[in-house]
Protein backbone atom coordinates (compact mmCIF):
# COMPACT_ATOMS: atom_id res chain seq x y z
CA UNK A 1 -6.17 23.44 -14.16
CA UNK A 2 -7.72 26.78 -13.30
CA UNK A 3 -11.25 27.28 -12.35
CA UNK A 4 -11.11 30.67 -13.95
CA UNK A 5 -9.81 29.11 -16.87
CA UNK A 6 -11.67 30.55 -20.21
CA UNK A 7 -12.89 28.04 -22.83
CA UNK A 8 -9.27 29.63 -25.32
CA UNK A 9 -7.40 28.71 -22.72
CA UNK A 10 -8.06 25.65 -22.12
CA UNK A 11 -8.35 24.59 -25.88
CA UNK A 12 -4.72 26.27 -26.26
CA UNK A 13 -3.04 24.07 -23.32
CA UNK A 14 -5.31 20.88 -25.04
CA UNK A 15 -3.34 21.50 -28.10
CA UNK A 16 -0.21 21.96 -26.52
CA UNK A 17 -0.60 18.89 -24.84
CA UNK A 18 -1.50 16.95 -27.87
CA UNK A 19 1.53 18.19 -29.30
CA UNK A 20 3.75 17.69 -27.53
CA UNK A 21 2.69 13.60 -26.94
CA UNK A 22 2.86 13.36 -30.71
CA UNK A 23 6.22 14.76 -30.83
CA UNK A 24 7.14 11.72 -28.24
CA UNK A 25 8.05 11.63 -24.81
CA UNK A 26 10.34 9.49 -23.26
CA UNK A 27 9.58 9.33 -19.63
CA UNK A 28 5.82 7.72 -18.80
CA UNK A 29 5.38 9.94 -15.57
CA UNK A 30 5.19 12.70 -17.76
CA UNK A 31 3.15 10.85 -20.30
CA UNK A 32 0.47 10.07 -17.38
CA UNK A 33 0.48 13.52 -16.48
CA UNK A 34 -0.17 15.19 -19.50
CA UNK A 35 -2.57 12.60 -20.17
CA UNK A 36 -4.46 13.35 -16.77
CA UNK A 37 -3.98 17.23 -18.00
CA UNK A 38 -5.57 16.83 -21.23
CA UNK A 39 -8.86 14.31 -19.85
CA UNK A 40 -9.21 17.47 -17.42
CA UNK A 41 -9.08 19.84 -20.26
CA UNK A 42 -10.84 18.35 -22.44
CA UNK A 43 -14.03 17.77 -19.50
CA UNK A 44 -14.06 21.28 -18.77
CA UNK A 45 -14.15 22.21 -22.59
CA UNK A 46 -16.81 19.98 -23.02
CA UNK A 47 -19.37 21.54 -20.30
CA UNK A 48 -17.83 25.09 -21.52
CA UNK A 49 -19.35 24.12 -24.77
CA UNK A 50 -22.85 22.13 -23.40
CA UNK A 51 -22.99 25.13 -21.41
CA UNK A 52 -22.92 27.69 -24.43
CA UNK A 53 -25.56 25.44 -26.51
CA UNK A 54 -27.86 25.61 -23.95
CA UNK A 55 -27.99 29.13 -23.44
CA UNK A 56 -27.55 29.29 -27.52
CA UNK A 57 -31.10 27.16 -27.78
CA UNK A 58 -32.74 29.15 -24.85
CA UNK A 59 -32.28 32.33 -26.56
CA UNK A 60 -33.06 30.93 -30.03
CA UNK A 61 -36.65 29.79 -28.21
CA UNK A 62 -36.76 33.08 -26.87
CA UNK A 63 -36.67 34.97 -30.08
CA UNK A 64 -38.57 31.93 -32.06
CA UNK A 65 -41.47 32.68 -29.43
CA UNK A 66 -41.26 36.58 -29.94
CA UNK A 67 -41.46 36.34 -33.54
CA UNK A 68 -44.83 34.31 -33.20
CA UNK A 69 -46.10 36.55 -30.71
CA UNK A 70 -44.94 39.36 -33.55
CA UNK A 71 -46.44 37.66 -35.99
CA UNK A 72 -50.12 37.08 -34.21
CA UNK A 73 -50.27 40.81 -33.11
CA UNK A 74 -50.30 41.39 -37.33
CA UNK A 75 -53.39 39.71 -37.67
């Protein structure tokens, strides 16, 4: 998996891989590797997305606190 990889990307390939194990595979090398693929992809989704929460919830704090700060320069 690429470092570089963007959160799309990764979800695309995670698909891909989920397809194609549901459409059956025959040899179990290749079954353990796209297994080992997907676990990877689905980590680095998972911190892509923990990632993008917390900034989501910093910025939301952000603007919560400037509206209050707003809101006590109207009094």
């Amino acid at each position: 998996m690429k470092k570089n990889m963007n959160f799309e990307t990764a979800l695309s390939q995670l698909e891909n891989i989920v397809e194609h194990l549901e459409n059956g595979v025959d040899d179990l090398d290749k079954i353990v590797k796209l297994f080992e693929e997907g676990t990877s992809l689905i980590k680095y989704c998972e911190e892509k997305l923990v990632n993008v929460e917390n900034k989501v919830e910093i910025l939301t704090e952000k603007l919560n606190n400037k509206i209050e700060k707003n809101r006590g320069s109207d009094d």
